[in-house]
C-alpha atoms as a PDB file:
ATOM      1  CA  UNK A   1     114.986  99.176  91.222  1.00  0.00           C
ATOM      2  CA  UNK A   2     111.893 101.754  92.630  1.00  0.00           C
ATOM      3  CA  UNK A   3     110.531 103.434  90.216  1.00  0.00           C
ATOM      4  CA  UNK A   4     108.388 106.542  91.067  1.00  0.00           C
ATOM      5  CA  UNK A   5     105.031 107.296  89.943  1.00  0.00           C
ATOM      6  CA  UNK A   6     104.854 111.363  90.121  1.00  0.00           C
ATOM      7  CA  UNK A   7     101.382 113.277  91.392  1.00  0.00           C
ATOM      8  CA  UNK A   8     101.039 117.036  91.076  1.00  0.00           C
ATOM      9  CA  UNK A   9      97.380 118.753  92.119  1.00  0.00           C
ATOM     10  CA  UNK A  10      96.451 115.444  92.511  1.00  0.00           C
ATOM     11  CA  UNK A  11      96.833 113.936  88.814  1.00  0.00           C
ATOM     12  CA  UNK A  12      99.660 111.471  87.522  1.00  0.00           C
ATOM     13  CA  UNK A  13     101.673 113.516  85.738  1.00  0.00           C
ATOM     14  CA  UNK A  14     104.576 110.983  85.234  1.00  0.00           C
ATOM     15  CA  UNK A  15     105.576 107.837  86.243  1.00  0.00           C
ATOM     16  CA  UNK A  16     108.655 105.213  86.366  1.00  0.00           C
ATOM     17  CA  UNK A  17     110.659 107.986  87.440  1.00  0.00           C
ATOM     18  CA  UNK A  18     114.255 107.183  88.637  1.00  0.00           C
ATOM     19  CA  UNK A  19     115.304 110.649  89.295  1.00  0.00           C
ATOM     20  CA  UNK A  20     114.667 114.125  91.114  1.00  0.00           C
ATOM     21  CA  UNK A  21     117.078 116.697  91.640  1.00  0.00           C
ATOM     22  CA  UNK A  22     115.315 120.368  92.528  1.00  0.00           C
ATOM     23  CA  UNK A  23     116.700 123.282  91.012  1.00  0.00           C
ATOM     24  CA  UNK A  24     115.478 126.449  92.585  1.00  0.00           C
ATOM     25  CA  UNK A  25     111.418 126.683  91.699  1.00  0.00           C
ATOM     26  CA  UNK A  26     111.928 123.508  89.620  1.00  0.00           C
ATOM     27  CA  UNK A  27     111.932 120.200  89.846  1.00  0.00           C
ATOM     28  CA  UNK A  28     113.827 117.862  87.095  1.00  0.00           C
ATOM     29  CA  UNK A  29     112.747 114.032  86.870  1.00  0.00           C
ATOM     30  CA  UNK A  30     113.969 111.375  84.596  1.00  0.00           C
ATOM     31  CA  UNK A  31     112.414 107.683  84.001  1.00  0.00           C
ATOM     32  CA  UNK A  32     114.008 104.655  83.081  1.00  0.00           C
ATOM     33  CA  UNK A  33     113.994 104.886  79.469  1.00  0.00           C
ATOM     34  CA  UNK A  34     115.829 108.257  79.804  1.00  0.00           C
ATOM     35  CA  UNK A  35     113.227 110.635  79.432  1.00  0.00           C
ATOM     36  CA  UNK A  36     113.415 114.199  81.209  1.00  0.00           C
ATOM     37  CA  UNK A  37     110.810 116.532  82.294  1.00  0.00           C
ATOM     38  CA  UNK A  38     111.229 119.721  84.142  1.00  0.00           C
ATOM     39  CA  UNK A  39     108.427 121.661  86.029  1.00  0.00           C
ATOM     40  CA  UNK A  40     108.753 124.695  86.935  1.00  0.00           C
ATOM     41  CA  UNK A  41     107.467 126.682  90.295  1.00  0.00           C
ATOM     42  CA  UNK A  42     107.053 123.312  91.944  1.00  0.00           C
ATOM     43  CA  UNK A  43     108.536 121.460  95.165  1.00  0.00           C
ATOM     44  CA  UNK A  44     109.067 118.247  96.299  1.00  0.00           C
ATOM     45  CA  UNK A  45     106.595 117.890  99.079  1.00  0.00           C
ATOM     46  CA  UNK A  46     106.698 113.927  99.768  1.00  0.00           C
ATOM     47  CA  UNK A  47     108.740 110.775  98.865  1.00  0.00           C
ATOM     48  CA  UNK A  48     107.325 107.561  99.575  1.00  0.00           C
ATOM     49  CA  UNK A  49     109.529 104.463  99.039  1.00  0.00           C
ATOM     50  CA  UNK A  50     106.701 102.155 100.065  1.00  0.00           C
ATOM     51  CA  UNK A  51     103.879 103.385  97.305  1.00  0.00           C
ATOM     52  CA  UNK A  52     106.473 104.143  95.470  1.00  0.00           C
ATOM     53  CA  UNK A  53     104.932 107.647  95.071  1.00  0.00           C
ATOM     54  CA  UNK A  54     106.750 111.120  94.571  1.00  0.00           C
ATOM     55  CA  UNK A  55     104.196 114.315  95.484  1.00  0.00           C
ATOM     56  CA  UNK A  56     104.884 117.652  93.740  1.00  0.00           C
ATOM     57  CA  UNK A  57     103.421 120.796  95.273  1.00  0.00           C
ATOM     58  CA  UNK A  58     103.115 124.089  93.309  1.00  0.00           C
ATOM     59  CA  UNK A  59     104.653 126.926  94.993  1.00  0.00           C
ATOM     60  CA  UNK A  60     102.998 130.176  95.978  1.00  0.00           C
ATOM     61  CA  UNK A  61     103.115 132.985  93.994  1.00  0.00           C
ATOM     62  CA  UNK A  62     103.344 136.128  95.880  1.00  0.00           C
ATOM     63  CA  UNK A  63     100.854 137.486  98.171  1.00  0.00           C
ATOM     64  CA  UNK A  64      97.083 137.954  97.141  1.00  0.00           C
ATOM     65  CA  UNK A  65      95.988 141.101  96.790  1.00  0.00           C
ATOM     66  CA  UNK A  66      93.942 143.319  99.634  1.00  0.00           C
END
């Protein structure tokens, strides 16, 4: 079995992660012990089987302000 480790902003924020599914501005993950985490206003920006590595990227909120 592959088992993710999880990075958002650059820091491990979970790992042995079995499971993603996005829903809307979140993303839901689950390890192998049946934990669950959801974080919210984030994307899946990479998957990579090989480092077994799963990259989160926060998502923009609005436009700044001129």
């Amino acid at each position: 079995m592959c088992e993710f480790k999880v990075f958002l902003e650059g820091e491990k924020v979970m790992e042995d992660v079995i499971f993603a599914r996005s829903e809307g501005n979140n993303v839901v993950l689950r390890d192998v012990v049946g934990e669950t985490a959801m974080f919210e206003d984030v994307k899946i920006l990479e998957v990579d089987v090989t480092a077994t590595r799963l990259i989160l990227q926060r998502l923009q909120q609005g436009c700044p302000a001129h």
